[in-house]
C-alpha atoms as a PDB file:
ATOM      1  CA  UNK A   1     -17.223  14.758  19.302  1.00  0.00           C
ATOM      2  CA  UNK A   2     -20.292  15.788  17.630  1.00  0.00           C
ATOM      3  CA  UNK A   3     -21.174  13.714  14.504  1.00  0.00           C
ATOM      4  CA  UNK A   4     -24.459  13.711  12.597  1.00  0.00           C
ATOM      5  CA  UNK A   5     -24.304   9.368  12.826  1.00  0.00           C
ATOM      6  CA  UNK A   6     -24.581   8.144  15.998  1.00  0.00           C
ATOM      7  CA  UNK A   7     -24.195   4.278  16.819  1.00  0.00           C
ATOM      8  CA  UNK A   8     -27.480   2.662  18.745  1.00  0.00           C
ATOM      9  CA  UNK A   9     -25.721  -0.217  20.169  1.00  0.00           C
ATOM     10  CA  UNK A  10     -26.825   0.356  23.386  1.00  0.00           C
ATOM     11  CA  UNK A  11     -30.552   0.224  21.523  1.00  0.00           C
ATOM     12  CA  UNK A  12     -29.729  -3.313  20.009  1.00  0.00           C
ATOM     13  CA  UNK A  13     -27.801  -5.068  23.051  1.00  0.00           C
ATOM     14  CA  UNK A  14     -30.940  -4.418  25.617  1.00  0.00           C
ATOM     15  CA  UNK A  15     -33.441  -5.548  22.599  1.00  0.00           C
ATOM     16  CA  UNK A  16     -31.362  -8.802  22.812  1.00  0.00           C
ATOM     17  CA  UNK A  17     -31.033  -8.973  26.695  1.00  0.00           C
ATOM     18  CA  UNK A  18     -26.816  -8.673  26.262  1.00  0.00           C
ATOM     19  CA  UNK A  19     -24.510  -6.111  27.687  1.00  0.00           C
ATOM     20  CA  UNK A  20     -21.897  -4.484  26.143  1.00  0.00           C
ATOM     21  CA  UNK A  21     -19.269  -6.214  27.826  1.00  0.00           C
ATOM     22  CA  UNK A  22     -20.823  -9.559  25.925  1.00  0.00           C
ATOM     23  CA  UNK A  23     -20.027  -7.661  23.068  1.00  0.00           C
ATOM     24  CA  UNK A  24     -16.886  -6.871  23.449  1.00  0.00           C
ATOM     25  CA  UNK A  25     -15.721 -10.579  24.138  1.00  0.00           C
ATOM     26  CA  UNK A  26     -17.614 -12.294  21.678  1.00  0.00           C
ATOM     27  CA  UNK A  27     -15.868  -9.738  18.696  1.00  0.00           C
ATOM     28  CA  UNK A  28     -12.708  -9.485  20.568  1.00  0.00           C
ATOM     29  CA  UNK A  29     -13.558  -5.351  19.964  1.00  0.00           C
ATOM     30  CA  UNK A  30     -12.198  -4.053  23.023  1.00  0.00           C
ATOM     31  CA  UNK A  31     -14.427  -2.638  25.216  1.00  0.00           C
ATOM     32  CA  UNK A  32     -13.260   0.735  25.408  1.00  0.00           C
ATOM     33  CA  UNK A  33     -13.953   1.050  21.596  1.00  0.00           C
ATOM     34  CA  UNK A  34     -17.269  -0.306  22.018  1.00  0.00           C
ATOM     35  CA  UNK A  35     -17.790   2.623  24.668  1.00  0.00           C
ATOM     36  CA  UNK A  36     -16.506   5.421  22.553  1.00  0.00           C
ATOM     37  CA  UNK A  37     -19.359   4.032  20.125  1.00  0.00           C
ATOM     38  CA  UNK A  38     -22.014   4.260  22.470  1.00  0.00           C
ATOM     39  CA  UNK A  39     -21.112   7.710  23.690  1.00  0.00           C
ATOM     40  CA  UNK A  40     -20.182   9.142  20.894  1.00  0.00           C
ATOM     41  CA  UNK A  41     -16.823   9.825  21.254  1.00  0.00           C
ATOM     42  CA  UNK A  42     -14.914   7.834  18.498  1.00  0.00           C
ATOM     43  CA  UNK A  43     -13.860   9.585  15.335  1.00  0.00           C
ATOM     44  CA  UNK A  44     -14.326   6.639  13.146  1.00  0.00           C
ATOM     45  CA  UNK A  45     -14.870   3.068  12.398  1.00  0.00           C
ATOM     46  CA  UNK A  46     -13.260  -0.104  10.726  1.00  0.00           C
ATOM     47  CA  UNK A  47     -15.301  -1.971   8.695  1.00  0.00           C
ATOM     48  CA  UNK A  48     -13.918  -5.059  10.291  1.00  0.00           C
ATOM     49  CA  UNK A  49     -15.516  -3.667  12.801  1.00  0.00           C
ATOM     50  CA  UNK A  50     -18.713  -3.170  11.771  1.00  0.00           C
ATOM     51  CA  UNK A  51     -18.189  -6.685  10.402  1.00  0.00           C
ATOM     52  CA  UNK A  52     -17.616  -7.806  13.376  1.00  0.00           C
ATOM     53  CA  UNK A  53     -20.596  -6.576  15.569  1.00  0.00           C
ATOM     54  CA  UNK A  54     -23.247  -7.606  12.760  1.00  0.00           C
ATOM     55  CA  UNK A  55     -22.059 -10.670  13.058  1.00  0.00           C
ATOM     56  CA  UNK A  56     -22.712 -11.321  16.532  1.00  0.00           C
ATOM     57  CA  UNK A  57     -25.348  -9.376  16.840  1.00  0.00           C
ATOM     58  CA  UNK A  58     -26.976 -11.002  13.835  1.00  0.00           C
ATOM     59  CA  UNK A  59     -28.086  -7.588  12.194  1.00  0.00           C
ATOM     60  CA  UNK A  60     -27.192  -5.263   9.006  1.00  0.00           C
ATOM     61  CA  UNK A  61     -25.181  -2.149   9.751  1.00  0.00           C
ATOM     62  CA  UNK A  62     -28.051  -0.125   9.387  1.00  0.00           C
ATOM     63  CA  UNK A  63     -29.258  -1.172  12.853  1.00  0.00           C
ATOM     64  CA  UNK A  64     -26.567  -0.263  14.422  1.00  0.00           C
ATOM     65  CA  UNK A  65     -26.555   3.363  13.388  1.00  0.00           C
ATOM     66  CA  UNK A  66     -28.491   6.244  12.432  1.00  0.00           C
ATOM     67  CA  UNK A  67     -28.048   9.710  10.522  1.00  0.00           C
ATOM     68  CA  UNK A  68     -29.407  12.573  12.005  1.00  0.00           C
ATOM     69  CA  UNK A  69     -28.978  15.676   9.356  1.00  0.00           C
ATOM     70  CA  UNK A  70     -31.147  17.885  12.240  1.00  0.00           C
ATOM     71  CA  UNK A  71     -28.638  17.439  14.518  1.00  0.00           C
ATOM     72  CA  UNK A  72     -26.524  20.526  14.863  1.00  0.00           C
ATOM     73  CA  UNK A  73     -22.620  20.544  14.853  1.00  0.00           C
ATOM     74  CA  UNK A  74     -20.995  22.571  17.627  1.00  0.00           C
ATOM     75  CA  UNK A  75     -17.880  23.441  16.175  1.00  0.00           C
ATOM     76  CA  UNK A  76     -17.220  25.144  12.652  1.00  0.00           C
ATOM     77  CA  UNK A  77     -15.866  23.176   9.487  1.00  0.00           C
ATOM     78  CA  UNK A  78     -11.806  24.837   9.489  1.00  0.00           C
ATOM     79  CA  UNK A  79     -11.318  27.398   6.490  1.00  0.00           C
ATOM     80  CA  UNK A  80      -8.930  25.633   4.452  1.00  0.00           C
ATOM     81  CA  UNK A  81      -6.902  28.267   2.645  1.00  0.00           C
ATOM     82  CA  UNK A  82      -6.461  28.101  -1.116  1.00  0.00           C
ATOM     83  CA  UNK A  83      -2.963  28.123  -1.896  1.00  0.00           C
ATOM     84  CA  UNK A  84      -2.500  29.419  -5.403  1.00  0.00           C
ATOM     85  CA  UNK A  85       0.518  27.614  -7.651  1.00  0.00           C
ATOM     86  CA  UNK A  86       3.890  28.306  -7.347  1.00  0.00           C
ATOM     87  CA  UNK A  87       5.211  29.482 -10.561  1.00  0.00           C
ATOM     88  CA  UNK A  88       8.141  27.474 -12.257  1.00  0.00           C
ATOM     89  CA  UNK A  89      11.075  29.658 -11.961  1.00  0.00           C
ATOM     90  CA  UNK A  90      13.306  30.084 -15.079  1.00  0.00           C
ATOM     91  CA  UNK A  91      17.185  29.641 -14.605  1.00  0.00           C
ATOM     92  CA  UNK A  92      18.047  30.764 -18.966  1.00  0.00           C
END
């Protein structure tokens, strides 16, 4: 996935000498979420979560993420067509 916020977990477990797999058993988070996080591969988050990894980590969610509006998207938003309304049919 390509998403202008990216998660710098990663960034904050080596600044506090811990590993990701610390992580993931002192939140109960399982690890493979954790991952997806770090390589940017989940499509969203819980704010339990979040909660969660502040928490142990002893930070505000704002350290654990970033938004980068220069970063480019490699895929196309989908055109949504417009329907128009359906008319109410009469039946006198």
């Amino acid at each position: 996935m390509d998403h202008k916020i990216t998660f710098k977990i990663e960034e904050v477990l080596r600044q506090r000498e811990q590993s990701l797999y610390w992580l993931s058993r002192t939140t109960g988070i399982s690890y493979t979420t954790l991952w997806r996080l770090t390589k940017d591969r989940a499509l969203g988050m819980n704010f339990a979560t979040l909660e969660k990894m502040c928490i142990a980590l002893d930070c505000r969610p704002g350290d654990l993420m970033e938004l980068d509006p220069d970063k480019k998207q490699k895929t196309k938003p989908r055109d949504i067509p417009v329907r128009t309304p359906r008319r109410a049919s009469s039946l006198l």
